[in-house]
PDB file of N, CA and C in Angstrom:
ATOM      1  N   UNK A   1    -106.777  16.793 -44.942  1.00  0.00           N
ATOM      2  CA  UNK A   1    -105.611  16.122 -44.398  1.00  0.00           C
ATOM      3  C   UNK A   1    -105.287  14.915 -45.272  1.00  0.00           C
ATOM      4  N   UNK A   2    -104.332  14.753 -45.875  1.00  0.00           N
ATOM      5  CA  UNK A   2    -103.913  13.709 -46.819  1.00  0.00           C
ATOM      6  C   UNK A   2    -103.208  12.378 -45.762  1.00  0.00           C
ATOM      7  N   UNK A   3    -103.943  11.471 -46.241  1.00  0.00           N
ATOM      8  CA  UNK A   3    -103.480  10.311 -45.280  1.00  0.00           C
ATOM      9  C   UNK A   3    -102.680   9.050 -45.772  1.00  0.00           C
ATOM     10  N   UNK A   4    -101.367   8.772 -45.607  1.00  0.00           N
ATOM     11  CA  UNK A   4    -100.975   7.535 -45.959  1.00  0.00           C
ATOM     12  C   UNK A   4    -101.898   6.210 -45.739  1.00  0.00           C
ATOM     13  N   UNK A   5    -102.141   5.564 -46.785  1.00  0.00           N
ATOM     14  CA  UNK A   5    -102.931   4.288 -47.144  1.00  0.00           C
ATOM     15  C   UNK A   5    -102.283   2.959 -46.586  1.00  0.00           C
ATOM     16  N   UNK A   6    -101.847   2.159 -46.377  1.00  0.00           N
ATOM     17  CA  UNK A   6    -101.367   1.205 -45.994  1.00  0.00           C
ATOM     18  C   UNK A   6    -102.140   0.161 -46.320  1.00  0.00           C
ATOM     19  N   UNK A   7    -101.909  -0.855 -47.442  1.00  0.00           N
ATOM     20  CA  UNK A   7    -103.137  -2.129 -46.967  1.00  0.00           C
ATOM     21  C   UNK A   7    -102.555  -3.383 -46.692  1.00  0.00           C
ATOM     22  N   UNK A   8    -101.423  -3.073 -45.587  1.00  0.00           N
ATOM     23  CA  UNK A   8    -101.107  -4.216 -44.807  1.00  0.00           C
ATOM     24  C   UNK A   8    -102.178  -5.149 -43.873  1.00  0.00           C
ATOM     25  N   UNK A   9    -102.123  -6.582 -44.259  1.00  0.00           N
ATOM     26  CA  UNK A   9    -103.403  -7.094 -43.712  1.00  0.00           C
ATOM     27  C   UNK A   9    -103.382  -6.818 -41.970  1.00  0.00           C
ATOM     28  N   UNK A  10    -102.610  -7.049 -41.118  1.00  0.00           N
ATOM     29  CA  UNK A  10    -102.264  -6.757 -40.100  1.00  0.00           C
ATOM     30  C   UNK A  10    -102.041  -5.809 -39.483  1.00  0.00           C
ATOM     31  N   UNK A  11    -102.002  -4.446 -40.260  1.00  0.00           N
ATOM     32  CA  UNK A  11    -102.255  -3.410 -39.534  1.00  0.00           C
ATOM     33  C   UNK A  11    -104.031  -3.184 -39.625  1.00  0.00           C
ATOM     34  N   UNK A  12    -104.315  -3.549 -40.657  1.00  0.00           N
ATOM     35  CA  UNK A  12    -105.709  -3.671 -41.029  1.00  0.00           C
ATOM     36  C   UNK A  12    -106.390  -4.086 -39.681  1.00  0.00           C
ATOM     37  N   UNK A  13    -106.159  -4.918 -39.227  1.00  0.00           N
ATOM     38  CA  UNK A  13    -106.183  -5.730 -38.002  1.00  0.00           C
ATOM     39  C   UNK A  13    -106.236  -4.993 -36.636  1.00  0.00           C
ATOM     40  N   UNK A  14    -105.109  -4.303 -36.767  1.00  0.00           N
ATOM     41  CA  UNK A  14    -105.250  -3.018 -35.759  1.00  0.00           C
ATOM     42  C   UNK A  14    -106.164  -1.910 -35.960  1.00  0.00           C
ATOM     43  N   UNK A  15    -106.550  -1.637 -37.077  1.00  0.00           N
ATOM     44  CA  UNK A  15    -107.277  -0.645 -36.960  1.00  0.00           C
ATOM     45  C   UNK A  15    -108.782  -1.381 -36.818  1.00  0.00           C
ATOM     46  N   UNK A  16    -109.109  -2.331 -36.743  1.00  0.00           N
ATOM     47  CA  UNK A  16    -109.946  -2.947 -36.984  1.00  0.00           C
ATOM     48  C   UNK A  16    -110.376  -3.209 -35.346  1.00  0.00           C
ATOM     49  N   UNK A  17    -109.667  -3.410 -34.739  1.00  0.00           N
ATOM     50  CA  UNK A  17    -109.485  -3.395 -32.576  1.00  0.00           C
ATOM     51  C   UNK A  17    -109.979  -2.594 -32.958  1.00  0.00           C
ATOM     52  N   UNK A  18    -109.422  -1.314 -32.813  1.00  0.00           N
ATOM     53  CA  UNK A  18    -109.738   0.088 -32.753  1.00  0.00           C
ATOM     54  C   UNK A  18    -110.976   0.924 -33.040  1.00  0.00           C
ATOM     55  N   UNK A  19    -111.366   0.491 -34.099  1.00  0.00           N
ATOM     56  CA  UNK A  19    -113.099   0.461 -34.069  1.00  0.00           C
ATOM     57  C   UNK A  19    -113.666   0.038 -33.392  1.00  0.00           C
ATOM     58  N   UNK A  20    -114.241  -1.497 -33.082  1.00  0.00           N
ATOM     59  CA  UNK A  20    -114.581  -2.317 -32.667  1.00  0.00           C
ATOM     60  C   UNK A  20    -114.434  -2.672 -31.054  1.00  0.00           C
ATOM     61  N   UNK A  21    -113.701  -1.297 -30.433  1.00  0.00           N
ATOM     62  CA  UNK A  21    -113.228  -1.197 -29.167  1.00  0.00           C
ATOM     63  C   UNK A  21    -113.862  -1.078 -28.053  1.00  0.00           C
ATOM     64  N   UNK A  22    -114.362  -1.798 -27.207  1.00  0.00           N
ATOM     65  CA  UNK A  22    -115.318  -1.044 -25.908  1.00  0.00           C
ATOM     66  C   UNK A  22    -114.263  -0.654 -24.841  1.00  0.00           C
ATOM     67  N   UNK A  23    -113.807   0.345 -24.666  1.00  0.00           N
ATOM     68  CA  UNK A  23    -113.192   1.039 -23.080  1.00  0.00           C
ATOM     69  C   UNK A  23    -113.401   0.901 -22.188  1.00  0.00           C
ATOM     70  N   UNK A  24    -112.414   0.302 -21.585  1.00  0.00           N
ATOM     71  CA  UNK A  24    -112.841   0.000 -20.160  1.00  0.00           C
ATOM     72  C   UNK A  24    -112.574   1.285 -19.416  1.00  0.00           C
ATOM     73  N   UNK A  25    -111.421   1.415 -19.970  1.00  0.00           N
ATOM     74  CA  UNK A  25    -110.973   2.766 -19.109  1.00  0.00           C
ATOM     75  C   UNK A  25    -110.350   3.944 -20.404  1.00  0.00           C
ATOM     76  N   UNK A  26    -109.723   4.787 -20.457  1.00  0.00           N
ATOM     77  CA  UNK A  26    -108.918   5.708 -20.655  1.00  0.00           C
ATOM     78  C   UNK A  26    -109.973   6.147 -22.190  1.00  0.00           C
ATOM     79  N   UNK A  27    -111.005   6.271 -21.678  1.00  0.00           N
ATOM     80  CA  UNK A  27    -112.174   6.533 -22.950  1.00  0.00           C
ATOM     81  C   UNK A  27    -111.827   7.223 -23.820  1.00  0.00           C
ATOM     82  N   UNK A  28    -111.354   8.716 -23.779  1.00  0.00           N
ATOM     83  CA  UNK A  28    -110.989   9.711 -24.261  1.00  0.00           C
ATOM     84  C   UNK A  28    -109.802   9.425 -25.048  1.00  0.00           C
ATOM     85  N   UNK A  29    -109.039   8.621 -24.746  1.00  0.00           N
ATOM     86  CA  UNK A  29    -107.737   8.195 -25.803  1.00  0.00           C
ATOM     87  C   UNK A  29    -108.524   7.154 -26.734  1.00  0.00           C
ATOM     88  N   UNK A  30    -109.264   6.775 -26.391  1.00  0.00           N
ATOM     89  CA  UNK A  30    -110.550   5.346 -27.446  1.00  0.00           C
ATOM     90  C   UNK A  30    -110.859   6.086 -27.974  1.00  0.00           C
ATOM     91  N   UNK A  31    -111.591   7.735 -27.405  1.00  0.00           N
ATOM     92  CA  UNK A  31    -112.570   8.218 -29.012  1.00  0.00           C
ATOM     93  C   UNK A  31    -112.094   8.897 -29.875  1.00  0.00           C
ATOM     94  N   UNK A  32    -110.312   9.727 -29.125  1.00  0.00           N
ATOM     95  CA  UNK A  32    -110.193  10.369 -30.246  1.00  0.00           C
ATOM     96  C   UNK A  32    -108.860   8.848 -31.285  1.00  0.00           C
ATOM     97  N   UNK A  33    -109.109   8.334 -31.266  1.00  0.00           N
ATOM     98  CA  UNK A  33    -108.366   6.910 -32.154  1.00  0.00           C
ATOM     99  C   UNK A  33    -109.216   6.258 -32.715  1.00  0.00           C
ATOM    100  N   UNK A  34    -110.680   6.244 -32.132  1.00  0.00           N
ATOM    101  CA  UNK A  34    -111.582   6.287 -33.343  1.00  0.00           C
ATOM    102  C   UNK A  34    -112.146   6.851 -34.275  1.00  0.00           C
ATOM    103  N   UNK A  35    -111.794   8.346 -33.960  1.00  0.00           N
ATOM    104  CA  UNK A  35    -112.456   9.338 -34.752  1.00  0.00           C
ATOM    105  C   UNK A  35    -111.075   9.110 -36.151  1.00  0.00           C
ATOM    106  N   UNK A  36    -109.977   9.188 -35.689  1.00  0.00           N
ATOM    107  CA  UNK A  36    -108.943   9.124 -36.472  1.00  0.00           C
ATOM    108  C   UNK A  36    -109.184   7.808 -37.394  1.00  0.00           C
ATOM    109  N   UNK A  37    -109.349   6.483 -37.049  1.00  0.00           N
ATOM    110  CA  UNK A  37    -109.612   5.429 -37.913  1.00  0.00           C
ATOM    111  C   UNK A  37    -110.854   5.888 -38.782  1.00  0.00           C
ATOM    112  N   UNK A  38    -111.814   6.320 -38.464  1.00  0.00           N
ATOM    113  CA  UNK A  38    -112.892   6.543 -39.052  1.00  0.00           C
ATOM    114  C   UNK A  38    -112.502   6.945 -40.534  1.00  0.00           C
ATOM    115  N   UNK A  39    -111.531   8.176 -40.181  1.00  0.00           N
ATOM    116  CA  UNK A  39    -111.517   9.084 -41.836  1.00  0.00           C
ATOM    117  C   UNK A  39    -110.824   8.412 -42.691  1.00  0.00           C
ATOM    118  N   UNK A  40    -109.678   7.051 -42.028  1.00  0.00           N
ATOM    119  CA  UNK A  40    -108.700   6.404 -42.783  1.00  0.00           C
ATOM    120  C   UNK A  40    -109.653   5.737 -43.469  1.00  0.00           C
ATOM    121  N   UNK A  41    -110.616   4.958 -43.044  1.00  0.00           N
ATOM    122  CA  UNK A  41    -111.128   3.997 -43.715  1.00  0.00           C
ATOM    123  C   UNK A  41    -112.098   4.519 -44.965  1.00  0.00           C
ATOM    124  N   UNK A  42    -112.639   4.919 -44.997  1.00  0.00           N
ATOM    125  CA  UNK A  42    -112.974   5.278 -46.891  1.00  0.00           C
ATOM    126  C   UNK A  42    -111.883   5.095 -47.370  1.00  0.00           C
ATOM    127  N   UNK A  43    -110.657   6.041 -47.252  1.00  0.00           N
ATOM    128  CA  UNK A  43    -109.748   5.927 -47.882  1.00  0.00           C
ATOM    129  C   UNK A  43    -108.864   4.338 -48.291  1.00  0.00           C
ATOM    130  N   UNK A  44    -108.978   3.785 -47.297  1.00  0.00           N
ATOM    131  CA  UNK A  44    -108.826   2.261 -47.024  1.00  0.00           C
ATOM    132  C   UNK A  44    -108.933   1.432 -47.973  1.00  0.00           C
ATOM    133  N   UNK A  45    -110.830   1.524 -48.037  1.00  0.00           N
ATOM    134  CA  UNK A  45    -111.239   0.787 -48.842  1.00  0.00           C
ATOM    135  C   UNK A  45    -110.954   0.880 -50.088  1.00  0.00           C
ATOM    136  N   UNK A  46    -111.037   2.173 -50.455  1.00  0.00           N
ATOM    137  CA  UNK A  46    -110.817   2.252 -51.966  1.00  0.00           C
ATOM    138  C   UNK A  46    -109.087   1.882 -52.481  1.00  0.00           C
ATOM    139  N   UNK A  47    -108.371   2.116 -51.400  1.00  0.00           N
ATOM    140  CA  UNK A  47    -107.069   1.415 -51.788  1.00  0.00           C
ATOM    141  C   UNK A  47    -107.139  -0.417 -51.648  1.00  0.00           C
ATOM    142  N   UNK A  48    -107.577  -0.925 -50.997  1.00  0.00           N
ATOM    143  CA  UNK A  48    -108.188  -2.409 -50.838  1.00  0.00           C
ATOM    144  C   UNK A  48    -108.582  -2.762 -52.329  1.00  0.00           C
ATOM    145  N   UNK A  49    -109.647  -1.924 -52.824  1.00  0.00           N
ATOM    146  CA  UNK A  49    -110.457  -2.425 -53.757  1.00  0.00           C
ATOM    147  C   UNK A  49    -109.153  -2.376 -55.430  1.00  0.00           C
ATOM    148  N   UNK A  50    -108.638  -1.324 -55.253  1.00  0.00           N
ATOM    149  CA  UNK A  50    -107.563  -1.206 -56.128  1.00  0.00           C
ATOM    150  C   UNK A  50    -106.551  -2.127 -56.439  1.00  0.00           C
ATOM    151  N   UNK A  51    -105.936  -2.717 -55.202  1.00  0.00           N
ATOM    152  CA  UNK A  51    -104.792  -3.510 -55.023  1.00  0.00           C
ATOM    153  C   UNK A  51    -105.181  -4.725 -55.232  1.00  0.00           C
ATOM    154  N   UNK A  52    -106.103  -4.986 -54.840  1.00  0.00           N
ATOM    155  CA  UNK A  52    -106.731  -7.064 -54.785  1.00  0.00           C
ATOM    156  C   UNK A  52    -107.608  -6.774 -55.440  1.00  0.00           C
ATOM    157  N   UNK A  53    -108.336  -5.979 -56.928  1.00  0.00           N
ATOM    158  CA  UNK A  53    -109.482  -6.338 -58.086  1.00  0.00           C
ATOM    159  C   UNK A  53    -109.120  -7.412 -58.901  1.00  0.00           C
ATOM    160  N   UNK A  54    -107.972  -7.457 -58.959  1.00  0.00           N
ATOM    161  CA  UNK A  54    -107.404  -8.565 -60.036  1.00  0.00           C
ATOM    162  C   UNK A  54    -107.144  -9.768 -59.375  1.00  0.00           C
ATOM    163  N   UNK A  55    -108.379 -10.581 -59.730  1.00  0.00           N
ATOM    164  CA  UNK A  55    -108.732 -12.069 -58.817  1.00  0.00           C
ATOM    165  C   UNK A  55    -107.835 -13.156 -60.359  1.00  0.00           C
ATOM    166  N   UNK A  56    -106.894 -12.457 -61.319  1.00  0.00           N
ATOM    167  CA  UNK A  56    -106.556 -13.395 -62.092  1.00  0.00           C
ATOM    168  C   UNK A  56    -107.358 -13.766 -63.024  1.00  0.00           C
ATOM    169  N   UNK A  57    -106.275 -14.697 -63.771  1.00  0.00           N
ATOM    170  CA  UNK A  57    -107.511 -15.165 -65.030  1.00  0.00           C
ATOM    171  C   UNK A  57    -107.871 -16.491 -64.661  1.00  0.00           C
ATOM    172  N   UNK A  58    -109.146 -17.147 -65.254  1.00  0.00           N
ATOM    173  CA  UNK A  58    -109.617 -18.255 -64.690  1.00  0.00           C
ATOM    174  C   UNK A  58    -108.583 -19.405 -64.957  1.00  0.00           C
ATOM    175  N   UNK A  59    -107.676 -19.382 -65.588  1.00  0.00           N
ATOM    176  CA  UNK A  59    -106.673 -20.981 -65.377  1.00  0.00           C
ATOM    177  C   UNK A  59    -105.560 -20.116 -63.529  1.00  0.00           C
ATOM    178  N   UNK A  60    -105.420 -19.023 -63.418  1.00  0.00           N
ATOM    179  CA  UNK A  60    -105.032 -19.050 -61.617  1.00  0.00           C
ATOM    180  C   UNK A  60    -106.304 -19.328 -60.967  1.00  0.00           C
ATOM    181  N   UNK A  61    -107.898 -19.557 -61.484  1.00  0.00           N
ATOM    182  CA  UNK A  61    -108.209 -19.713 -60.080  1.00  0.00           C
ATOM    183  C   UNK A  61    -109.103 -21.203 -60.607  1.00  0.00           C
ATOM    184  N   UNK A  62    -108.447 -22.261 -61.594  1.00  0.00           N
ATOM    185  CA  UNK A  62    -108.802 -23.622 -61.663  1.00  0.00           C
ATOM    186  C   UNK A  62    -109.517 -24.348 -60.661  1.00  0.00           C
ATOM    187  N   UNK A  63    -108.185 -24.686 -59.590  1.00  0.00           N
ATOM    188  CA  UNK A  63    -108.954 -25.098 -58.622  1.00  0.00           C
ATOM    189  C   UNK A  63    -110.448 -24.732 -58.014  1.00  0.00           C
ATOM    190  N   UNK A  64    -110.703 -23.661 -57.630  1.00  0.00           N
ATOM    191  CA  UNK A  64    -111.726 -22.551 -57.040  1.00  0.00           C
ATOM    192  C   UNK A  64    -112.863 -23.155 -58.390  1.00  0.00           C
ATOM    193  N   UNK A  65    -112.431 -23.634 -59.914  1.00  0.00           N
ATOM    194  CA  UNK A  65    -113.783 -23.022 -60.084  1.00  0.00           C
ATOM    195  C   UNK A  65    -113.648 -25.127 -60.340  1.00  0.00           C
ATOM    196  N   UNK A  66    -112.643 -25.879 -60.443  1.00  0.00           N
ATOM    197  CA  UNK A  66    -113.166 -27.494 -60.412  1.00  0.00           C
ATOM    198  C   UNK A  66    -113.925 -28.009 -59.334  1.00  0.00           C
ATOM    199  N   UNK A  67    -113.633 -27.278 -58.181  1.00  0.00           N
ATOM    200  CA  UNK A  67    -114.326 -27.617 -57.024  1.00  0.00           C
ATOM    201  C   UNK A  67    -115.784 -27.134 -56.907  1.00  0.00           C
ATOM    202  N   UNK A  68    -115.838 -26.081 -57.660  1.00  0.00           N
ATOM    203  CA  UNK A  68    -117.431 -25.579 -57.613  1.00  0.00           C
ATOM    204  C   UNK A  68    -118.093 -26.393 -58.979  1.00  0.00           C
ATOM    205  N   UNK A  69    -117.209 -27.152 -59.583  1.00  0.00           N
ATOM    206  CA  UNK A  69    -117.870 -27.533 -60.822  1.00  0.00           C
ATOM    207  C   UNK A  69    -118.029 -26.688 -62.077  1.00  0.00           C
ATOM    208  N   UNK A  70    -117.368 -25.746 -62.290  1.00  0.00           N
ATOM    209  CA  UNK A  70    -117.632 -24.750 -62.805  1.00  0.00           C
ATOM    210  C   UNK A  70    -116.644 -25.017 -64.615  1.00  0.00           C
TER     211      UNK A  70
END
């Protein structure tokens, strides 16, 4: 099943409830929405890791490294 990626931080967020969910009630709509987040997320990550690897070159992250002394 080919899955659209999204790495909106805020939906991130939602799927992130969604794991992390204890049911109070309507269980069966909780497990199968977790089973579904489950398979997104590999996929997730590796789009995550793609999009934000490039932390810049060290004069964008100056600050970050004067403050560490660096």
């Amino acid at each position: 099943m080919m899955v659209a990626i999204d790495t909106d931080l805020d939906k991130q967020c939602l799927i992130a409830t969604v794991r992390d969910e204890v049911a109070l009630g309507g269980k069966e709509v909780i497990h199968a929405l977790k089973k579904r987040v489950e398979v997104y997320l590999t996929a997730l990550s590796e789009a995550m890791i793609k999009e934000y690897m490039d932390f810049g070159s060290r004069w964008n992250n100056r600050e970050a490294l004067l403050a560490r002394g660096d």
